[in-house]
Protein backbone atom coordinates (compact mmCIF):
# COMPACT_ATOMS: atom_id res chain seq x y z
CA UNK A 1 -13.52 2.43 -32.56
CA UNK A 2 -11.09 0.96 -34.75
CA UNK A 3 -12.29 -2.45 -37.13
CA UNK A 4 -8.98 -3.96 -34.91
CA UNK A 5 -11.03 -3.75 -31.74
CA UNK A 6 -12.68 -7.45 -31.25
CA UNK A 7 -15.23 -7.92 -28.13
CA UNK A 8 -14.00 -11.11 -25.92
CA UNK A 9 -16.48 -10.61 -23.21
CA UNK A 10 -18.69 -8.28 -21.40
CA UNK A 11 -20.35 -8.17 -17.55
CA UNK A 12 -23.04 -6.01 -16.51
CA UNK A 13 -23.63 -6.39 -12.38
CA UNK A 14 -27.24 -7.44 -11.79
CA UNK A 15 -29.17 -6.69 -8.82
CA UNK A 16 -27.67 -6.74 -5.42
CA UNK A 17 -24.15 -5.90 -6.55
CA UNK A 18 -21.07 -8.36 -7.07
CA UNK A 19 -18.08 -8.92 -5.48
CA UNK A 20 -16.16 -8.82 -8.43
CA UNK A 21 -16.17 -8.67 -11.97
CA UNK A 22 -14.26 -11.68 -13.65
CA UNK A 23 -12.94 -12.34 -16.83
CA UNK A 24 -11.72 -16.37 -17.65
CA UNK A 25 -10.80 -18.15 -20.25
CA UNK A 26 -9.01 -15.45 -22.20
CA UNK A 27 -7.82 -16.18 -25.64
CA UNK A 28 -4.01 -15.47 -26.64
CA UNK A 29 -4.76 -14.53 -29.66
CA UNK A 30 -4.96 -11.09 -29.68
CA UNK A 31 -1.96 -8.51 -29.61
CA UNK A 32 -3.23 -6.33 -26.86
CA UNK A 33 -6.27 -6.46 -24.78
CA UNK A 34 -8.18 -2.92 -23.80
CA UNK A 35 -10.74 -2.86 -21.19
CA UNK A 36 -13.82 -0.69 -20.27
CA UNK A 37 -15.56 0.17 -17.29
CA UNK A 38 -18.44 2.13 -15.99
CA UNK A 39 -18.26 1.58 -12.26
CA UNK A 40 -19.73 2.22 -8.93
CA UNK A 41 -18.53 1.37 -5.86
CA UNK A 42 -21.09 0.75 -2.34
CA UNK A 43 -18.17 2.54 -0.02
CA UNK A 44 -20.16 5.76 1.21
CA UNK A 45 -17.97 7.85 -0.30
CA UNK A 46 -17.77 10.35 -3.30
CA UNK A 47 -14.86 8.69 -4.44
CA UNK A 48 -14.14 4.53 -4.27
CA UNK A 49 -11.82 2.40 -6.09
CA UNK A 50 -11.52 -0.56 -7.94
CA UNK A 51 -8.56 -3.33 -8.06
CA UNK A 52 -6.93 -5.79 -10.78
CA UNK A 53 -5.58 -8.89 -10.49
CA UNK A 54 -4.65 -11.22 -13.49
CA UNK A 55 -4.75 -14.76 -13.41
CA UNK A 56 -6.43 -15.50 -9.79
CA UNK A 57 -2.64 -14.15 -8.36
CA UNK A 58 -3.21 -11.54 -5.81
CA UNK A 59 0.12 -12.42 -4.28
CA UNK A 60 3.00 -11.78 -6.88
CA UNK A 61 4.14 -8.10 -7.09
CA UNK A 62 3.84 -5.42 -9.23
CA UNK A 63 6.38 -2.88 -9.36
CA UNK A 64 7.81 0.04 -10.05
CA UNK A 65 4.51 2.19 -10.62
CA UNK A 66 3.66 5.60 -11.12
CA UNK A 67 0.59 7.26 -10.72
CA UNK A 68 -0.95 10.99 -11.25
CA UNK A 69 -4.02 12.04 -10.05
CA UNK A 70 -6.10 15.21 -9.04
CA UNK A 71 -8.97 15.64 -6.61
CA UNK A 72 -10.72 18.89 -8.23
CA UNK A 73 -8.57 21.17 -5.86
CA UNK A 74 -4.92 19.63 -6.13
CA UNK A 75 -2.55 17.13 -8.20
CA UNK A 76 0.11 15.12 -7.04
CA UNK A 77 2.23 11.65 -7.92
CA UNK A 78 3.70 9.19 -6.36
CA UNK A 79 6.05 6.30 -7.83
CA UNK A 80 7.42 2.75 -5.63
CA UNK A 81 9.69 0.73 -6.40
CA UNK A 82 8.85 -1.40 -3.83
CA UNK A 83 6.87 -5.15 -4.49
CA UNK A 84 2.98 -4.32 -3.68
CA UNK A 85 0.17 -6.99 -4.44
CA UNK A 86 -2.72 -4.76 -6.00
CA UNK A 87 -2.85 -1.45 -8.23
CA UNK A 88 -6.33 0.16 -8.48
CA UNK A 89 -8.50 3.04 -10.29
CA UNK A 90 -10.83 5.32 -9.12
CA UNK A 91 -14.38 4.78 -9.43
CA UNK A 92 -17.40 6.89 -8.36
CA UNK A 93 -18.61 6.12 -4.80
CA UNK A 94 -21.73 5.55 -3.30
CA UNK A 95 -22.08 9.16 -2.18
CA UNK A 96 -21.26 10.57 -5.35
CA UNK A 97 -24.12 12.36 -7.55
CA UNK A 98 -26.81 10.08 -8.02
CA UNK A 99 -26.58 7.52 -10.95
CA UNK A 100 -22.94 8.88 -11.77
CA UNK A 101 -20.30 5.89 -12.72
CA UNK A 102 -16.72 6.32 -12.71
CA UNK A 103 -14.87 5.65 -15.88
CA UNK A 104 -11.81 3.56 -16.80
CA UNK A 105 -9.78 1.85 -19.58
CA UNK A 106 -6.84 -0.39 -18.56
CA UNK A 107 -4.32 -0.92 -21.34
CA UNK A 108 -2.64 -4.19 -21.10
CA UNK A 109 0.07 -4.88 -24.64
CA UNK A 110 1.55 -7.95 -25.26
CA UNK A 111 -0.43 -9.50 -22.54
CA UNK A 112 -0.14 -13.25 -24.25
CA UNK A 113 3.93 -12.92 -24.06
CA UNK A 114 6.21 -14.85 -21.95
CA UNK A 115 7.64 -11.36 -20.68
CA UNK A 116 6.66 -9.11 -17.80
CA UNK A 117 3.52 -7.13 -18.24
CA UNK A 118 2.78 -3.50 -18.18
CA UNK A 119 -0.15 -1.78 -17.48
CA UNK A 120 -1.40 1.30 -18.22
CA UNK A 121 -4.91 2.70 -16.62
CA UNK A 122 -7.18 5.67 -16.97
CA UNK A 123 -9.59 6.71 -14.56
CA UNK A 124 -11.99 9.07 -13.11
CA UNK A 125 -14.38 9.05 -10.31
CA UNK A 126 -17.41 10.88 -11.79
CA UNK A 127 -18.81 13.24 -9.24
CA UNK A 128 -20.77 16.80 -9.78
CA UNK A 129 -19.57 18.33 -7.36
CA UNK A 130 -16.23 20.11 -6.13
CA UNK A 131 -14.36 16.61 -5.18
CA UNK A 132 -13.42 14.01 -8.02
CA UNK A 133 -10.25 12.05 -8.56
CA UNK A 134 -9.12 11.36 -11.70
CA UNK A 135 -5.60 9.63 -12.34
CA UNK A 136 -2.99 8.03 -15.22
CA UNK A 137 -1.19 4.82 -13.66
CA UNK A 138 1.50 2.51 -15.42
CA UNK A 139 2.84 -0.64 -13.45
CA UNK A 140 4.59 -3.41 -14.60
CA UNK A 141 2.81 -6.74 -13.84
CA UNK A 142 6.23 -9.23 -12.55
CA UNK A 143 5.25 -12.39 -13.90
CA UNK A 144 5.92 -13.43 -17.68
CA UNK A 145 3.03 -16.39 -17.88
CA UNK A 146 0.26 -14.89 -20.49
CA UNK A 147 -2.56 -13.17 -18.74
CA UNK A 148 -5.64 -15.77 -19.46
CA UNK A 149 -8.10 -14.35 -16.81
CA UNK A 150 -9.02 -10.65 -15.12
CA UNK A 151 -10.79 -9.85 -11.81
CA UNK A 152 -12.00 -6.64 -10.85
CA UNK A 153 -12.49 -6.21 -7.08
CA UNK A 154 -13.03 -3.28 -4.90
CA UNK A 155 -10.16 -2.41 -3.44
CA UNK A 156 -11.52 -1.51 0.16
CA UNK A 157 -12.86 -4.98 0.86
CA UNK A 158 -15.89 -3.98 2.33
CA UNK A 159 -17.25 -2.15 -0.85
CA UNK A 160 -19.23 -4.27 -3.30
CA UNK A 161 -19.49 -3.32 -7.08
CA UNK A 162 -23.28 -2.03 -7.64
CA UNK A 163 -25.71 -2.87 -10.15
CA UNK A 164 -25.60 -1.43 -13.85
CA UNK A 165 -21.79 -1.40 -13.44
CA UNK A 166 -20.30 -2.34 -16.30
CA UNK A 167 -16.91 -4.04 -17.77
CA UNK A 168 -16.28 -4.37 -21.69
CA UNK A 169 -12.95 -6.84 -22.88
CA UNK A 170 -11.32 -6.20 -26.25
CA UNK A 171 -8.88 -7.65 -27.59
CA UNK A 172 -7.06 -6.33 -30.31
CA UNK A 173 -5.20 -6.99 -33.58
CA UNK A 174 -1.78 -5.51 -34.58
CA UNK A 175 -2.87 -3.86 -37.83
């Protein structure tokens, strides 16, 4: 990992599971902020998904987006320019192979400016068997205040994060 790469903050989900996965207080001091998950989801299925919001707003749009994915068998896109409140990642589910976490890194540059923010997320739903989803999203994030906190939730709302999931902040430098 590059020297540029500073830890701000890290969560590991105890027992029970969590709700969520939050992030406050972040500095504006970096250029960029990276972040890195190892996730599982409770929905009983091989394949769940996670959700980001920045700054406690679940409310304000995000728009246009664009994202790829494949399931093992097939690939397809879809891109709206439509306003939506949440954009999400695929993590494994709770019926995926046993102790298997799904990965992902969101990209968020020039998250402390007073411009719109864009996003850029890579993710995989770990599963050993013939169904796994793995995508490449971009959005752009509508509001222009700097992004000083990130939540994690699951996107289906009855899922819960489980235990020895994992989230990693970075911020980083412009070298």
């Amino acid at each position: 990992m590059p020297n540029t790469f500073t830890l701000i903050a890290s969560s590991t989900v105890g027992s029970g599971g969590a709700a969520n996965i939050d992030f406050t207080s972040i500095p504006s001091t970096y250029t960029d902020l990276v972040l890195k998950c190892s996730i599982r989801g409770s929905r009983s299925n091989a394949v769940d998904s996670i959700a980001i919001y920045f700054n406690n707003d679940t409310t304000s749009g995000r728009y246009p987006a664009r994202m790829l994915y494949g399931t093992g068998s097939s690939a397809t896109s879809y891109t709206t320019n439509t306003n939506y409140n949440d954009e999400y990642a695929y993590i494994s589910g709770n019926s995926s192979t046993s102790n298997t976490f799904g990965n992902t890194e969101f990209y968020i540059p020039n998250y402390a400016g007073s411009t719109q923010k864009s996003v850029s997320i890579d993710s995989v739903g770990e599963n050993n068997a013939t169904t796994a989803f793995m995508s490449l999203t971009a959005f752009l994030y509508n509001q222009t205040t700097a992004i000083s906190r990130i939540t994690l939730v699951p996107y289906y709302g009855s899922s819960t994060i489980l235990q020895y999931s994992t989230a990693y902040l970075y911020g980083i430098v412009k070298s």
